[in-house]
N, C-alpha and C. Protein backbone atom coordinates (compact mmCIF):
# COMPACT_ATOMS: atom_id res chain seq x y z
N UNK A 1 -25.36 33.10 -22.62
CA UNK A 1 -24.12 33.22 -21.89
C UNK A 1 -23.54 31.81 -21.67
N UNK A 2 -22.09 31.36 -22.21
CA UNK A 2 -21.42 29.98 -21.83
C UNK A 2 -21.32 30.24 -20.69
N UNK A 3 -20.76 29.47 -19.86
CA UNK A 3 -20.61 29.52 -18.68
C UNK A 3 -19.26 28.17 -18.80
N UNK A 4 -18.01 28.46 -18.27
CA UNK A 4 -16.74 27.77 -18.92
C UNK A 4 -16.50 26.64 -17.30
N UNK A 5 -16.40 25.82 -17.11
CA UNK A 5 -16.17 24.75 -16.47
C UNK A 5 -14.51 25.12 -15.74
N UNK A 6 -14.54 25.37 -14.88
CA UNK A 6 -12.71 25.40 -14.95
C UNK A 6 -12.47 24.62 -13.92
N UNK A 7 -11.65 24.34 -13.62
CA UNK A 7 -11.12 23.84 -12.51
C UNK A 7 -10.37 24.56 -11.00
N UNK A 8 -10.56 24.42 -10.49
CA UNK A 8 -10.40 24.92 -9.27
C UNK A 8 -8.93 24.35 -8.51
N UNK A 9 -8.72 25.24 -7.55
CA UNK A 9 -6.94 24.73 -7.30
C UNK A 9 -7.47 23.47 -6.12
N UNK A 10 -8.45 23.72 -5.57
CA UNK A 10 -8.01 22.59 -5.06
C UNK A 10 -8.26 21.36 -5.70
N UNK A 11 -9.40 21.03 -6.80
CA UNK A 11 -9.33 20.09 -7.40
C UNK A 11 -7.76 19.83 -7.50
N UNK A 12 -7.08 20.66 -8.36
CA UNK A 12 -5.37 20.49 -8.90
C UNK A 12 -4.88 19.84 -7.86
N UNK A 13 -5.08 20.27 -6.41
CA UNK A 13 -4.34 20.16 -5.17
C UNK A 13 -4.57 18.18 -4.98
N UNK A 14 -6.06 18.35 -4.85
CA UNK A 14 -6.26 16.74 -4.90
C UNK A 14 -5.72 15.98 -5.70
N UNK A 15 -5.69 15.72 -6.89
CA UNK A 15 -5.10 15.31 -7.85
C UNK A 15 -3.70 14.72 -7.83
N UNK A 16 -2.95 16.09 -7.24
CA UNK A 16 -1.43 16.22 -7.19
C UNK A 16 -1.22 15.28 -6.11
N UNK A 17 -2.12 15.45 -4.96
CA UNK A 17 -1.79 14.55 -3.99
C UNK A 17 -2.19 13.10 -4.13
N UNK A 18 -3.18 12.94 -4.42
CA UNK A 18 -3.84 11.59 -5.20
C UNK A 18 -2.94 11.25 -5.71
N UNK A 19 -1.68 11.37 -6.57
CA UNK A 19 -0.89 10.81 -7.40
C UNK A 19 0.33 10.76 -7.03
N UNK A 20 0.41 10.77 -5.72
CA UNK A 20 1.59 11.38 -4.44
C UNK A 20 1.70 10.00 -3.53
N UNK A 21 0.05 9.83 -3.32
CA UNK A 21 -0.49 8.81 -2.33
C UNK A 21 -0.71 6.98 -3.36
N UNK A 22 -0.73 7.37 -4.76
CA UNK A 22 -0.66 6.47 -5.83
C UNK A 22 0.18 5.88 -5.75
N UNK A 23 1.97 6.61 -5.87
CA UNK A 23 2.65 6.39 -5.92
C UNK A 23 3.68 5.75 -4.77
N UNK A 24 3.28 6.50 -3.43
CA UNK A 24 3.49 6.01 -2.79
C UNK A 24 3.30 4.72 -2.22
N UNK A 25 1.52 4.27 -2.42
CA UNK A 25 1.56 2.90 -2.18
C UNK A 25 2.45 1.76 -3.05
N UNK A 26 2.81 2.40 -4.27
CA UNK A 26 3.34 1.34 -4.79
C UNK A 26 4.75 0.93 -4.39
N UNK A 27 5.33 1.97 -4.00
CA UNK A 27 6.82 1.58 -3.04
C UNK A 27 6.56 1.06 -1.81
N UNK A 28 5.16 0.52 -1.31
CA UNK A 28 4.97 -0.66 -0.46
C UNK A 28 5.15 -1.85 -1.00
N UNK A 29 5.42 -2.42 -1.90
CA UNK A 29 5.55 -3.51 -2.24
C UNK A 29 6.94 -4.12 -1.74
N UNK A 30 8.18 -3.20 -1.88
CA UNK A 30 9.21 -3.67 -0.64
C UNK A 30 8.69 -3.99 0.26
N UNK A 31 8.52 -3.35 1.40
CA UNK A 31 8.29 -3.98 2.67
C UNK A 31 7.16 -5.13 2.73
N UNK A 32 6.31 -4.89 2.03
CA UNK A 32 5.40 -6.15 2.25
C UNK A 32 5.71 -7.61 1.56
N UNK A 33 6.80 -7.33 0.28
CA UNK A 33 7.43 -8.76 0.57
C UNK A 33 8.54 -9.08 1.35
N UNK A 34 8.96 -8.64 2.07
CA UNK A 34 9.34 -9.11 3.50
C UNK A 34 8.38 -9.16 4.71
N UNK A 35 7.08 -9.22 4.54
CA UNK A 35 6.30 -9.73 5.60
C UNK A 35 5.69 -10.38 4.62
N UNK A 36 5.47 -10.62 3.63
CA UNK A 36 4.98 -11.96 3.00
C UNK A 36 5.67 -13.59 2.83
N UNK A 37 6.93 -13.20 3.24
CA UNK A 37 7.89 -13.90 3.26
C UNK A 37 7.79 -14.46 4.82
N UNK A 38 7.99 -13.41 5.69
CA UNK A 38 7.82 -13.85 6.82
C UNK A 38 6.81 -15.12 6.86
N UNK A 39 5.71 -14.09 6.76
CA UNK A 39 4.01 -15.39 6.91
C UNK A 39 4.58 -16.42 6.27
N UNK A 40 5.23 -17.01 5.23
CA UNK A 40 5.88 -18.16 4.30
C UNK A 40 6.82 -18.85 5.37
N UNK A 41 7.25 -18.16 5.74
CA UNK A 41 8.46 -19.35 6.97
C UNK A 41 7.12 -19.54 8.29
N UNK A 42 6.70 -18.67 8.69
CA UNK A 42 5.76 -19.07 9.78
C UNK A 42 4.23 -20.21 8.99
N UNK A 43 4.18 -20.50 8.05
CA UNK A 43 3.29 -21.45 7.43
C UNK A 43 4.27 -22.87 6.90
N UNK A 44 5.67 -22.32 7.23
CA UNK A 44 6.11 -24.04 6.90
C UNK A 44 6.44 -24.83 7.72
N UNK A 45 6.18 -26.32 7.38
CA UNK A 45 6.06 -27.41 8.61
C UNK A 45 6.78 -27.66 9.42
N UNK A 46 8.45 -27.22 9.40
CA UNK A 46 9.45 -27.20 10.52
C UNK A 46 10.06 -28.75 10.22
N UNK A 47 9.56 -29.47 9.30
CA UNK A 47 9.83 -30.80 9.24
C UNK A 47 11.26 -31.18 7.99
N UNK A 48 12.45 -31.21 8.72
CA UNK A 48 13.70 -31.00 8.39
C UNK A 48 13.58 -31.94 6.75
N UNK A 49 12.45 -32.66 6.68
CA UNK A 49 12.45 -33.82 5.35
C UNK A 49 11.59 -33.09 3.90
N UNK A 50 11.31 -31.77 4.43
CA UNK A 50 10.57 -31.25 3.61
C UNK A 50 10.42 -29.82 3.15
N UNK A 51 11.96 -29.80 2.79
CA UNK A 51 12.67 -28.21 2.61
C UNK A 51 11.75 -27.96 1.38
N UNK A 52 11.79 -28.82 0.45
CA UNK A 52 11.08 -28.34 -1.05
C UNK A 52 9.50 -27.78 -0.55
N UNK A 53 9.13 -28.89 0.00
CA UNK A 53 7.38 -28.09 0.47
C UNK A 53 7.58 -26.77 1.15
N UNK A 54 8.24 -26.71 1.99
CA UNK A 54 8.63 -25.25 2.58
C UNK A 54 8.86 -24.19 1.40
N UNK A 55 9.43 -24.42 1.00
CA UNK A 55 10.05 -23.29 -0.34
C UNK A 55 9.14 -23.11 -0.58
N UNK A 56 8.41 -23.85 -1.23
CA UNK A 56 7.18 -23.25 -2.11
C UNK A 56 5.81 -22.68 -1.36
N UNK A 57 5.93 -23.40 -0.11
CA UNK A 57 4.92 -22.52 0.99
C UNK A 57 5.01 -20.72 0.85
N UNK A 58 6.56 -20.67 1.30
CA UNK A 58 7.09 -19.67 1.05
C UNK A 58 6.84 -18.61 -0.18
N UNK A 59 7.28 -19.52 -1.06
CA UNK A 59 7.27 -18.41 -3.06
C UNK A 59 5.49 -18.73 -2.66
N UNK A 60 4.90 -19.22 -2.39
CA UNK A 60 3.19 -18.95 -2.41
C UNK A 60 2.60 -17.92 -1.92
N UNK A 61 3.13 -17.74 -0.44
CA UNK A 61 2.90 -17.11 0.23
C UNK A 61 2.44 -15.40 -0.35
N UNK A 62 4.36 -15.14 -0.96
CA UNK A 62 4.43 -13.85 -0.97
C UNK A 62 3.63 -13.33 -2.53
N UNK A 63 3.68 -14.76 -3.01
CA UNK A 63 3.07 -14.18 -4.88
C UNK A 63 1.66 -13.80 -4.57
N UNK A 64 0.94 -14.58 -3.69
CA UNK A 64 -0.40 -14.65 -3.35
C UNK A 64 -0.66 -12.96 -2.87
N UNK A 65 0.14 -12.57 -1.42
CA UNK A 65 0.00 -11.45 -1.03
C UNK A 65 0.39 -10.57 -2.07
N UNK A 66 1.17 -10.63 -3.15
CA UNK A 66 1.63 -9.13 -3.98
C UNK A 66 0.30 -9.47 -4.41
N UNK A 67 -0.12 -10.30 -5.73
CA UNK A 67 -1.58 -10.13 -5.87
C UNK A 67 -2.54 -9.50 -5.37
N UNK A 68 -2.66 -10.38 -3.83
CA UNK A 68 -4.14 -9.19 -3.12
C UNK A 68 -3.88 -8.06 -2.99
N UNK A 69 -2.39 -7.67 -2.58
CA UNK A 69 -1.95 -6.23 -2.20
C UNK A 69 -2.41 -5.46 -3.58
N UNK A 70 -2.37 -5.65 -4.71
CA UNK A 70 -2.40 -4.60 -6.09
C UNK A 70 -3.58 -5.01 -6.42
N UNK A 71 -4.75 -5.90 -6.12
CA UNK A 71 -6.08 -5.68 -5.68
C UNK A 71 -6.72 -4.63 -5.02
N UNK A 72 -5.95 -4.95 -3.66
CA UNK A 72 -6.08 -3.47 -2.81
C UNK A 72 -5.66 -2.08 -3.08
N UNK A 73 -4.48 -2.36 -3.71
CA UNK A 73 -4.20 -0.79 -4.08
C UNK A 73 -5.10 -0.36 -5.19
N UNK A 74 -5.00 -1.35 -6.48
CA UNK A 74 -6.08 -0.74 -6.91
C UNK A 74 -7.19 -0.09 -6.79
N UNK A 75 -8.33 -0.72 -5.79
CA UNK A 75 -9.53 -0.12 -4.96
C UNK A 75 -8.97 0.76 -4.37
N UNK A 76 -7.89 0.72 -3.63
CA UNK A 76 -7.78 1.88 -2.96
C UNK A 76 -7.35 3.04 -4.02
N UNK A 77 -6.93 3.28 -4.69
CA UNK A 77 -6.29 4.07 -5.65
C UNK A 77 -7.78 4.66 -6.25
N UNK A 78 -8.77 3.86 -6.43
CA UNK A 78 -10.21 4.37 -6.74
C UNK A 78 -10.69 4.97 -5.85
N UNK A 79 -11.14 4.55 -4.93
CA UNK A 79 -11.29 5.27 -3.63
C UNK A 79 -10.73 6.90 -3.28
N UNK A 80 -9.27 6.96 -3.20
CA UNK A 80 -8.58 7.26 -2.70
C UNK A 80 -9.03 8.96 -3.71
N UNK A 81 -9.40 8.75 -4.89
CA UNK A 81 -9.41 9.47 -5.42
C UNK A 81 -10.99 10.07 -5.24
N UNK A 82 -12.09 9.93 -5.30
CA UNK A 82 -13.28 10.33 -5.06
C UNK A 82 -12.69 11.25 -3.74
N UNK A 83 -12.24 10.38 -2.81
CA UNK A 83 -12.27 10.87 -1.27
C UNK A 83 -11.33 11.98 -1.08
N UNK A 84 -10.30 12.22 -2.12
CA UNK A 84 -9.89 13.58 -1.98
C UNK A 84 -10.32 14.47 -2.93
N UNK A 85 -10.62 14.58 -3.91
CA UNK A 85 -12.01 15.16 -4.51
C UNK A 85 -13.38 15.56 -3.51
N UNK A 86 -13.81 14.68 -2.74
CA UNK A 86 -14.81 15.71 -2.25
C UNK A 86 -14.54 16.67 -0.83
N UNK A 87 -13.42 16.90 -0.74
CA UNK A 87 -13.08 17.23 0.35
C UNK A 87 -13.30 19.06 0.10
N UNK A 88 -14.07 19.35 0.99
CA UNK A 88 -14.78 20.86 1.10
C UNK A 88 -13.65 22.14 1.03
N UNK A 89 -12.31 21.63 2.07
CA UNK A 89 -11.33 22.56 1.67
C UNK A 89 -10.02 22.28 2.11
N UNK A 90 -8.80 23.21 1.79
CA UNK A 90 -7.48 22.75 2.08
C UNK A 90 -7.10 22.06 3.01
N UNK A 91 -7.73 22.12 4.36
CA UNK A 91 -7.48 21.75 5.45
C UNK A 91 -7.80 20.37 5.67
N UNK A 92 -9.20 20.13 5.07
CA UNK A 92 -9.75 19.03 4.81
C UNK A 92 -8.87 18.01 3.88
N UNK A 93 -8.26 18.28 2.80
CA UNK A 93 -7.96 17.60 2.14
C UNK A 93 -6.10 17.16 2.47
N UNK A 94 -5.39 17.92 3.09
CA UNK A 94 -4.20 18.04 3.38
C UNK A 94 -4.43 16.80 4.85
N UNK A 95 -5.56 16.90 5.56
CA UNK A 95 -5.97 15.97 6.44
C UNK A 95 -5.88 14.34 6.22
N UNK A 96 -6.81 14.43 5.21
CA UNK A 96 -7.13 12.83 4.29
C UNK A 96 -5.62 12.52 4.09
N UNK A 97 -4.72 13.64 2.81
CA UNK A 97 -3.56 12.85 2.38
C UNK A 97 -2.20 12.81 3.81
N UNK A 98 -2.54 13.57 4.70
CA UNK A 98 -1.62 13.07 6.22
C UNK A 98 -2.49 11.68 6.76
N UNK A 99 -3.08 11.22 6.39
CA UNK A 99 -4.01 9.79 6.87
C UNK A 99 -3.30 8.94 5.86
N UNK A 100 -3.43 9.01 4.85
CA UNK A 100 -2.98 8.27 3.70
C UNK A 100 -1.36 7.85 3.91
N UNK A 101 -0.88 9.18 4.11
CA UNK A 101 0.83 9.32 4.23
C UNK A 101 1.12 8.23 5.58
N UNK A 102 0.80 8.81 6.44
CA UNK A 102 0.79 7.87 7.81
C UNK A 102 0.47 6.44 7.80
N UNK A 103 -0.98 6.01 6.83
CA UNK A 103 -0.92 4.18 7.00
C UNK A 103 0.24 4.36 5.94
N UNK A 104 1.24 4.71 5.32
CA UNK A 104 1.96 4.60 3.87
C UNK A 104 3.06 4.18 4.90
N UNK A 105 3.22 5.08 6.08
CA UNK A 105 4.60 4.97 6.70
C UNK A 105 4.31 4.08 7.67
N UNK A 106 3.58 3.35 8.24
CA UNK A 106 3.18 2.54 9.15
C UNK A 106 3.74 1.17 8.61
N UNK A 107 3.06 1.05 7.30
CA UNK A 107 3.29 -0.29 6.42
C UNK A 107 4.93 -0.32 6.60
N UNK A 108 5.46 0.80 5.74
CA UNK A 108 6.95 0.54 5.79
C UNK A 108 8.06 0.46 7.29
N UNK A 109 7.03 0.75 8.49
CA UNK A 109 7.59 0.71 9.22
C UNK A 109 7.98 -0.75 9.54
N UNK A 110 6.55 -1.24 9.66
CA UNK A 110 6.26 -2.59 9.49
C UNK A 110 6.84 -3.71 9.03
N UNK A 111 7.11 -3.15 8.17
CA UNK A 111 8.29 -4.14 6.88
C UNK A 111 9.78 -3.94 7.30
N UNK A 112 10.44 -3.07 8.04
CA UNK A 112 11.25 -2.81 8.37
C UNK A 112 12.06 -3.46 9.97
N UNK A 113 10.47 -3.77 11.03
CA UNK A 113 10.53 -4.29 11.83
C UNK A 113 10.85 -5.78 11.59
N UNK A 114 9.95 -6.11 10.85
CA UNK A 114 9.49 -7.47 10.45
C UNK A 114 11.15 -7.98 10.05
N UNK A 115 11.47 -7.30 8.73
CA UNK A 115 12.63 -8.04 8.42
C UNK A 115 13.87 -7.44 9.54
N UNK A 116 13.36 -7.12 10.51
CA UNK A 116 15.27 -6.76 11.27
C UNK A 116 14.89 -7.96 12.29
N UNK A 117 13.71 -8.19 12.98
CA UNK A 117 13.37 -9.75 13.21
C UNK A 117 13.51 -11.08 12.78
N UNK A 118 13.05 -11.13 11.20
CA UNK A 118 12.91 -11.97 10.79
C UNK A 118 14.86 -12.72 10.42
N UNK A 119 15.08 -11.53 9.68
CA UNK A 119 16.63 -11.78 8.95
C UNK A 119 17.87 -11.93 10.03
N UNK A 120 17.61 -11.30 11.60
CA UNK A 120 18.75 -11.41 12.27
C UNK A 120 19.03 -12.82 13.10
């Protein structure tokens, strides 16, 4: 007797959301270069003779953070996926991706604060 492998809806369910929560982190990259930017003016010397060193404090700042950030997403994007995969059932897993969704909207809140501070 074969016995046929199939997939199950909630696997599908994870998946769908996994690639929900994928995607979503990557439209963090707005807001977090406006708080990478920020940290770039709060790391330059204030010293009116040294606009060029500032600038580039600045363009350092935020290239450095997109980097670690798509470090992080990456791992997290690995992660992210085991951890809604083993989730026992709908409730469980609709749980994880409202955790996911929520730090998603936190960040952008974040970025939103930051630059109505930073820019006004």
């Amino acid at each position: 007797m074969v016995f046929e492998e199939r997939f199950s809806w909630l696997s599908v369910l994870a998946t769908v959301l996994w690639l929900v929560a994928a995607i979503g982190g990557l439209t963090l990259i707005q807001p977090l270069l406006v708080v990478f930017f920020a940290v770039g003016q709060l790391l330059g010397s204030g010293d009116p003779t040294s606009v060029t060193e500032d600038k580039y404090r600045i363009i350092s700042a935020r290239y450095f953070g997109v980097f670690a950030y798509g470090a992080v997403w990456l791992a997290g994007v690995i992660f992210l996926n085991s951890w809604f995969l083993k989730a026992r059932n709908a409730a469980q897993l609709l749980l994880r991706f409202g955790i996911v969704i929520a730090g998603e909207a936190l960040v952008w809140g974040l970025g939103v604060l930051v630059q109505e501070l930073v820019m006004s």
